[in-house]
C-alpha atoms as a PDB file:
ATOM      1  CA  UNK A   1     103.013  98.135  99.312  1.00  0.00           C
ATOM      2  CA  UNK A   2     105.746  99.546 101.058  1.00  0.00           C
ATOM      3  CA  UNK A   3     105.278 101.195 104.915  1.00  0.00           C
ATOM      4  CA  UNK A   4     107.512 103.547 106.690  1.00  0.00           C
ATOM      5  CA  UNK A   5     107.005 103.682 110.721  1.00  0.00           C
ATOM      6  CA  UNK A   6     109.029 105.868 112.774  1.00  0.00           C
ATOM      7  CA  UNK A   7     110.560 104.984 115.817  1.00  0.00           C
ATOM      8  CA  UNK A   8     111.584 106.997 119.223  1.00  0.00           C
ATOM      9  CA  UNK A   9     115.445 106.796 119.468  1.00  0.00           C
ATOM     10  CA  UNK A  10     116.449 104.437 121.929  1.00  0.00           C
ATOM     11  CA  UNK A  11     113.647 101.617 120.884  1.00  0.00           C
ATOM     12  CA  UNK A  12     114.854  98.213 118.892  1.00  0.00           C
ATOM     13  CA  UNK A  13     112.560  96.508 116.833  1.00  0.00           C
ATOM     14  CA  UNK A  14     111.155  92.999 118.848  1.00  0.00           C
ATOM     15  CA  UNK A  15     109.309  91.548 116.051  1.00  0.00           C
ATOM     16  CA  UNK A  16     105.932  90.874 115.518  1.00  0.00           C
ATOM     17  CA  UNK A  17     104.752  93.744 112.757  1.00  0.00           C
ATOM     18  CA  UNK A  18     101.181  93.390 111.305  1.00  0.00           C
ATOM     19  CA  UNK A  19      99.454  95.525 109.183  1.00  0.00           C
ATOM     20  CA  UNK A  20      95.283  96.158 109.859  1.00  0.00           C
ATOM     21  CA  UNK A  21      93.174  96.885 107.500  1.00  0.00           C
ATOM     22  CA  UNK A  22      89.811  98.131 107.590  1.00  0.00           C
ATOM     23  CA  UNK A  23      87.953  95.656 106.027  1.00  0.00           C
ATOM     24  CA  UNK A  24      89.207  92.398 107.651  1.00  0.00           C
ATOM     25  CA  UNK A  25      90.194  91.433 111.258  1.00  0.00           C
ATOM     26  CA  UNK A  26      92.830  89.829 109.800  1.00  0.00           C
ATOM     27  CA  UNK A  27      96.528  91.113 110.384  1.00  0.00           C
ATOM     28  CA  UNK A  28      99.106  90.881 107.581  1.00  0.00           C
ATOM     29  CA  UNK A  29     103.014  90.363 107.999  1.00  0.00           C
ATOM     30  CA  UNK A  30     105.397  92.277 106.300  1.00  0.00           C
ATOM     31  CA  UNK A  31     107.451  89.970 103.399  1.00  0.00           C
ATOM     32  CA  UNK A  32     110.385  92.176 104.159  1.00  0.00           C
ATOM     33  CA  UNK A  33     111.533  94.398 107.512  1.00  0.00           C
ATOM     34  CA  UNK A  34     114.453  96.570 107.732  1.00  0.00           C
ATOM     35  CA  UNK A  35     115.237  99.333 110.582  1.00  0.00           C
ATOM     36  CA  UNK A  36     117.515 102.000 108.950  1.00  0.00           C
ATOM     37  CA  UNK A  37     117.972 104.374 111.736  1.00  0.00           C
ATOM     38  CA  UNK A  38     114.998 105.608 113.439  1.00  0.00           C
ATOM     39  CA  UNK A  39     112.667 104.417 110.565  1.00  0.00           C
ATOM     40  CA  UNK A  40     111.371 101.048 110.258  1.00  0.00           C
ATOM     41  CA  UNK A  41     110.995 100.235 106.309  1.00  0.00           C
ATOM     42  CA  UNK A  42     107.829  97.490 105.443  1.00  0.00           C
ATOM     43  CA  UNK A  43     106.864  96.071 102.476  1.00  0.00           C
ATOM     44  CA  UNK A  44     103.734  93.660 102.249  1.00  0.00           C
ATOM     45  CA  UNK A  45     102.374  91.963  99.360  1.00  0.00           C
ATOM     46  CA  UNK A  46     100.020  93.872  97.728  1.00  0.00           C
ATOM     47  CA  UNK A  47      97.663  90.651  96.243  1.00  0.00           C
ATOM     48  CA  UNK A  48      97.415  89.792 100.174  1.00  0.00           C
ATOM     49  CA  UNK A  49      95.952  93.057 100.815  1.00  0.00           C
ATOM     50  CA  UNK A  50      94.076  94.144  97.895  1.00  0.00           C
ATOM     51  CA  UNK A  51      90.344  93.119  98.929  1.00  0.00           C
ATOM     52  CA  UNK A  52      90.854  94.315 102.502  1.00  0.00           C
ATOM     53  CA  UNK A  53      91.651  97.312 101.350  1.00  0.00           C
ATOM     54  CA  UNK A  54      89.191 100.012  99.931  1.00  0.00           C
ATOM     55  CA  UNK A  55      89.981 102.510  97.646  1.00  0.00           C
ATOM     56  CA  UNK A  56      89.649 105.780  98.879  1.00  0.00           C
ATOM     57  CA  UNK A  57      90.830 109.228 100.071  1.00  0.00           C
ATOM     58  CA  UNK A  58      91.180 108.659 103.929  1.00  0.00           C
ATOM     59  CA  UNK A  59      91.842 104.871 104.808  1.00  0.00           C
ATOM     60  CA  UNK A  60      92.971 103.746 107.668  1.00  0.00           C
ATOM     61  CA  UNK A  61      96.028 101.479 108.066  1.00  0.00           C
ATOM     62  CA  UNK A  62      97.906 100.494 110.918  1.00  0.00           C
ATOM     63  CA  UNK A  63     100.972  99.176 111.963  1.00  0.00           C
ATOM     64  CA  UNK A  64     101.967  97.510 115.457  1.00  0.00           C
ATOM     65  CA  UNK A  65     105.459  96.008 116.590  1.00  0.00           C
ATOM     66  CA  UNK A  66     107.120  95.107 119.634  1.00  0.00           C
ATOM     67  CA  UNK A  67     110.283  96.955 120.673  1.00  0.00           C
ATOM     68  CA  UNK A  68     112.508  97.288 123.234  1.00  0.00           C
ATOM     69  CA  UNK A  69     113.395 100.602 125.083  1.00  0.00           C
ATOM     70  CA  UNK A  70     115.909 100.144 128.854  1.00  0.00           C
ATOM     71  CA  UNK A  71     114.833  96.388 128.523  1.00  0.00           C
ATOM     72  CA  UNK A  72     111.207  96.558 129.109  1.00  0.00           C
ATOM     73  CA  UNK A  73     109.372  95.246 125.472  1.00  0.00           C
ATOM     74  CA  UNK A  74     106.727  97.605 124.620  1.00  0.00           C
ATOM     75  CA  UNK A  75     104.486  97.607 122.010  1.00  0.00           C
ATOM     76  CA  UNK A  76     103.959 100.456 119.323  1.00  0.00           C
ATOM     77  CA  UNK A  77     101.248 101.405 117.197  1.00  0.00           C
ATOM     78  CA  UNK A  78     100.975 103.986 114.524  1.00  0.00           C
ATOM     79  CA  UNK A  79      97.449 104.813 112.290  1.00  0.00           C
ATOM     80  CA  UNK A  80      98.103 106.801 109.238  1.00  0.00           C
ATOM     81  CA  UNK A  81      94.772 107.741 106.649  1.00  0.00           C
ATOM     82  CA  UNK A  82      96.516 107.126 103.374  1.00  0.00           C
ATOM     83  CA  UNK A  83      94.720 107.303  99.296  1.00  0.00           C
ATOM     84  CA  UNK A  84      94.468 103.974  98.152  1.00  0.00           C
ATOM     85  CA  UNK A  85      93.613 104.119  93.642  1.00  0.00           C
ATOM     86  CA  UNK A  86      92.963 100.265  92.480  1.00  0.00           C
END
């Protein structure tokens, strides 16, 4: 599953990205990060995420990383309501 998160100008990615999922209060890594820009690009692996995951029209996922804008670290967050087909 790939995730695209974008970011105010001036912030640089910190580290610690998870993924939340509605069906778990577990958090999932990302198996690959890459900032292009002002767009953070994630991919996770799907067979990680596929039971805490329903299918559906309007699921909520959400990212979170820490970044740093004029030296202060600050974390982001960003909900999206995506379709999920199994």
């Amino acid at each position: 599953m790939t995730a695209m998160f974008k970011v105010p100008a001036g912030y640089t990615l910190d580290g610690n990205v998870q993924l939340t999922t509605p069906l778990t209060t577990e958090t999932f890594t990302p198996v690959t990060t890459n900032m292009t820009q002002q767009t953070l690009i994630l991919t996770f692996d799907k067979a990680l995420l596929d039971n805490n995951i329903p299918a559906g029209d309007a699921v909520p996922l959400t990212i979170s990383a820490n970044f740093i804008n004029a030296g202060v670290q600050k974390k982001l967050t960003s909900t999206a309501m995506v379709r999920v087909a199994k």
